[in-house]
C-alpha atoms as a PDB file:
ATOM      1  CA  UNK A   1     180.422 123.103 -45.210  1.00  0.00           C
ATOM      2  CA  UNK A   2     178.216 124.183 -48.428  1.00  0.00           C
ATOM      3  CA  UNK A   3     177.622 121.246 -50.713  1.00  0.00           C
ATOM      4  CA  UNK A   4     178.757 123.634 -53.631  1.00  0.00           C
ATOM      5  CA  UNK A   5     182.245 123.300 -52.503  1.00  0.00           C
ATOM      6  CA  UNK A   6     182.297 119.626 -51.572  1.00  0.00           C
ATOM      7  CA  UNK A   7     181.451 118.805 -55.466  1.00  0.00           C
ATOM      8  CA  UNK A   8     184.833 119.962 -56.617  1.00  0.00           C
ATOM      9  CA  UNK A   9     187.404 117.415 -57.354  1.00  0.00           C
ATOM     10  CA  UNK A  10     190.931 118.794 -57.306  1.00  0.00           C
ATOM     11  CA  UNK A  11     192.291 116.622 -59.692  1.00  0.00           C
ATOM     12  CA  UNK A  12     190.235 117.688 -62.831  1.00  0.00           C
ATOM     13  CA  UNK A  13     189.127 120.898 -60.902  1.00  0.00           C
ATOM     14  CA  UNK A  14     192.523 122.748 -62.751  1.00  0.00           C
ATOM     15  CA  UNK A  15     192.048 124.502 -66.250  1.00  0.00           C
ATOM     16  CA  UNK A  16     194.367 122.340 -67.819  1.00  0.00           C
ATOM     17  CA  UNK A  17     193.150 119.525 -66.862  1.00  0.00           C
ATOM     18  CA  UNK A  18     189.535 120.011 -67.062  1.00  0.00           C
ATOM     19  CA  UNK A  19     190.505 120.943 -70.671  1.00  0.00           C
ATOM     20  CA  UNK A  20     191.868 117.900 -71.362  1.00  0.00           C
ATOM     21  CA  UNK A  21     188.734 116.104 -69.622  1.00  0.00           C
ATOM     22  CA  UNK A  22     186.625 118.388 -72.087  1.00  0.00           C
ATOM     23  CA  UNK A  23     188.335 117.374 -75.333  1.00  0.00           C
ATOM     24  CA  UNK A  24     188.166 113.539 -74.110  1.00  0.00           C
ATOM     25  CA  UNK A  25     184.502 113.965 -74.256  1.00  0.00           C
ATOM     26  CA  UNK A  26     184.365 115.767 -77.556  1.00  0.00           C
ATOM     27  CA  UNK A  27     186.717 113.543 -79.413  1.00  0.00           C
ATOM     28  CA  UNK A  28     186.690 110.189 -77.392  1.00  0.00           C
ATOM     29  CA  UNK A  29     190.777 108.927 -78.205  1.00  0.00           C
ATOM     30  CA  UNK A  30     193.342 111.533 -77.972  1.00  0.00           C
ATOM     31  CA  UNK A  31     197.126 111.783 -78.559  1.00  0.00           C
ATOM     32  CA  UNK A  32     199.699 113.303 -76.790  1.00  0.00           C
ATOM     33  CA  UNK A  33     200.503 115.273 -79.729  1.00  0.00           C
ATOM     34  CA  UNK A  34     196.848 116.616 -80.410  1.00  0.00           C
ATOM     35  CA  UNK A  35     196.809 117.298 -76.927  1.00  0.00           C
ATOM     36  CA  UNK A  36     199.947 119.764 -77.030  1.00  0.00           C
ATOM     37  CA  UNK A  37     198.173 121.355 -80.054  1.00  0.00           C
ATOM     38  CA  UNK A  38     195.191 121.964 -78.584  1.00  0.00           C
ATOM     39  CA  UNK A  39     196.693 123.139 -75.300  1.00  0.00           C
ATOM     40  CA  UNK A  40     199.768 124.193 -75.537  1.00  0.00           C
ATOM     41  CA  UNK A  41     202.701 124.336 -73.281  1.00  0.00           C
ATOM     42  CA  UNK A  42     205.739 122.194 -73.096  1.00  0.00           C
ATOM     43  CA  UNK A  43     206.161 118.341 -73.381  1.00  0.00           C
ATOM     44  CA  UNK A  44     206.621 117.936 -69.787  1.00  0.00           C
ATOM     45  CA  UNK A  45     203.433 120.575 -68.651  1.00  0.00           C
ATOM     46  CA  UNK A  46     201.377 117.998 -70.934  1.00  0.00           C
ATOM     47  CA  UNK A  47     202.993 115.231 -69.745  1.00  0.00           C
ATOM     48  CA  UNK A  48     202.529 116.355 -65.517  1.00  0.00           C
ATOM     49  CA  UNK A  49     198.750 116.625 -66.053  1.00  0.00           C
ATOM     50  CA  UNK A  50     197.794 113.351 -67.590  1.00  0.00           C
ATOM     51  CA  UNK A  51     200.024 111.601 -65.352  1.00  0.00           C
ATOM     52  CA  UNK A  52     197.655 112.987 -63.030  1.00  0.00           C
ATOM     53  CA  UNK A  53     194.671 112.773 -64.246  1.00  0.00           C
ATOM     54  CA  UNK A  54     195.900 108.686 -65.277  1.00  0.00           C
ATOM     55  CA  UNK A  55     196.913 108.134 -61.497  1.00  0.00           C
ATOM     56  CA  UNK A  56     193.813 109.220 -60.150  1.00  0.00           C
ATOM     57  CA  UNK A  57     192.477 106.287 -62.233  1.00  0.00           C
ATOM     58  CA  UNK A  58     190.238 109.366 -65.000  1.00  0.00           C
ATOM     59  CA  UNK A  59     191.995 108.356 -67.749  1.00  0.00           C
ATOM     60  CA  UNK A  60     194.374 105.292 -69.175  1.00  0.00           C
ATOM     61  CA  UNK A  61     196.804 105.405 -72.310  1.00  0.00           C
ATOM     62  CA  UNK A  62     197.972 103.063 -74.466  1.00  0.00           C
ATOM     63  CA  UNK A  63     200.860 103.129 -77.033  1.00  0.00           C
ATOM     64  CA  UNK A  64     200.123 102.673 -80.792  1.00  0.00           C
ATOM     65  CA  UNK A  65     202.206 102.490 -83.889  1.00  0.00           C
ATOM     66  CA  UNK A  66     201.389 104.989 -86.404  1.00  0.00           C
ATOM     67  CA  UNK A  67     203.141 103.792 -89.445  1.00  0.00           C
ATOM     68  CA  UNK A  68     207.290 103.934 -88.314  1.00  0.00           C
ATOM     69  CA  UNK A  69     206.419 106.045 -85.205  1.00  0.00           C
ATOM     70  CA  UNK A  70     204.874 105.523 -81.990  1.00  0.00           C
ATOM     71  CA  UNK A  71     201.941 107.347 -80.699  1.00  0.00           C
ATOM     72  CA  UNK A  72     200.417 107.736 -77.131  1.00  0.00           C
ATOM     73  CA  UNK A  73     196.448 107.777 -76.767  1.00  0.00           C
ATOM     74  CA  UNK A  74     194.361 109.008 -73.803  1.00  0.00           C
ATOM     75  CA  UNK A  75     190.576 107.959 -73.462  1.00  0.00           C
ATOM     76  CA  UNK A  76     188.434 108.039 -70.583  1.00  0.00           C
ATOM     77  CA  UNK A  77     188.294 105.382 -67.665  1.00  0.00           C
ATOM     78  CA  UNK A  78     185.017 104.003 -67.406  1.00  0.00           C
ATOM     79  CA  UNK A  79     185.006 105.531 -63.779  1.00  0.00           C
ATOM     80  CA  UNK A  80     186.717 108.817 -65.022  1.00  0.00           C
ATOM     81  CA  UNK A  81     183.889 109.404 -67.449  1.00  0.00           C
ATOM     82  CA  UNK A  82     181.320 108.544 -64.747  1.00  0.00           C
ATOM     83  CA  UNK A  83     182.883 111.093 -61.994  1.00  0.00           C
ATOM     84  CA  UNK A  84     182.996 113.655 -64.857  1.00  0.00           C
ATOM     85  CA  UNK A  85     179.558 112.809 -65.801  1.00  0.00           C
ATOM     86  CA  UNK A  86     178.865 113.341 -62.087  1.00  0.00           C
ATOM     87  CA  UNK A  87     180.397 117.127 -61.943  1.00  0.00           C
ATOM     88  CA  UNK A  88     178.831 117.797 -65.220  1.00  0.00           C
ATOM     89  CA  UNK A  89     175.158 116.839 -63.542  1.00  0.00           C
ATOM     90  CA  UNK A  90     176.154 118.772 -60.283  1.00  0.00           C
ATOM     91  CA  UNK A  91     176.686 122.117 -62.439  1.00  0.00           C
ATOM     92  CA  UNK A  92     173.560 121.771 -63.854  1.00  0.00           C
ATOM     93  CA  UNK A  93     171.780 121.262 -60.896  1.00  0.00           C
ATOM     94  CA  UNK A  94     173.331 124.512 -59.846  1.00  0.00           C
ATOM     95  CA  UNK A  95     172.021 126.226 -62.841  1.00  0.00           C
ATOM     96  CA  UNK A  96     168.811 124.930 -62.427  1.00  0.00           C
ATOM     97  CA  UNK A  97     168.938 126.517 -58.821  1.00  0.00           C
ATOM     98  CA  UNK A  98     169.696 129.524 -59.791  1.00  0.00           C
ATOM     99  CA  UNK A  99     167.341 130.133 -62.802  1.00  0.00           C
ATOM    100  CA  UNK A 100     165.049 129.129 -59.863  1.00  0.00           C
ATOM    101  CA  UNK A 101     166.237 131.786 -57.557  1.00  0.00           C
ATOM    102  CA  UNK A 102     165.878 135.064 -60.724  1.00  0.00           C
END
């Protein structure tokens, strides 16, 4: 099988979710709420893909009060930024390849 194809990870390897990865890295903490702004879609669309990405051990949440209300917040997972670090260095490498190749 070609390495290029082994490097994928179908859990973050969705739009959606790779978004999600992308805007952990950018902005560290994130909230349900800023989530669904950024991306759109319904509560439960939002809610399917961080359950995902949170049982495949990428990201963890914790609830916080924000004055009367409750909020949920999404960071990284030592090991989820680590494996996304990973696919970020493997894309690269491909680049690198293929300025190589021109």
């Amino acid at each position: 099988m070609n390495e290029l194809y082994t490097q994928f990870d179908n859990i973050f390897f969705e739009k959606t979710r790779l978004s999600m990865l992308t805007i952990l890295v950018k902005e560290r903490k994130v909230s349900f709420n800023r989530f669904k702004k950024l991306i759109g879609g319904t509560d439960g669309a939002i809610y399917a893909h961080l359950k995902k990405l949170r049982e495949a051990g990428y990201i963890s949440h914790k609830k916080v009060l924000r004055g009367d209300t409750a909020a949920t917040i999404y960071a990284f997972t030592k090991r989820g930024r680590e494996l996304f670090n990973e696919y970020i260095s493997f894309l690269e490498k491909i680049l690198v390849e293929q300025k190589q190749r021109e």
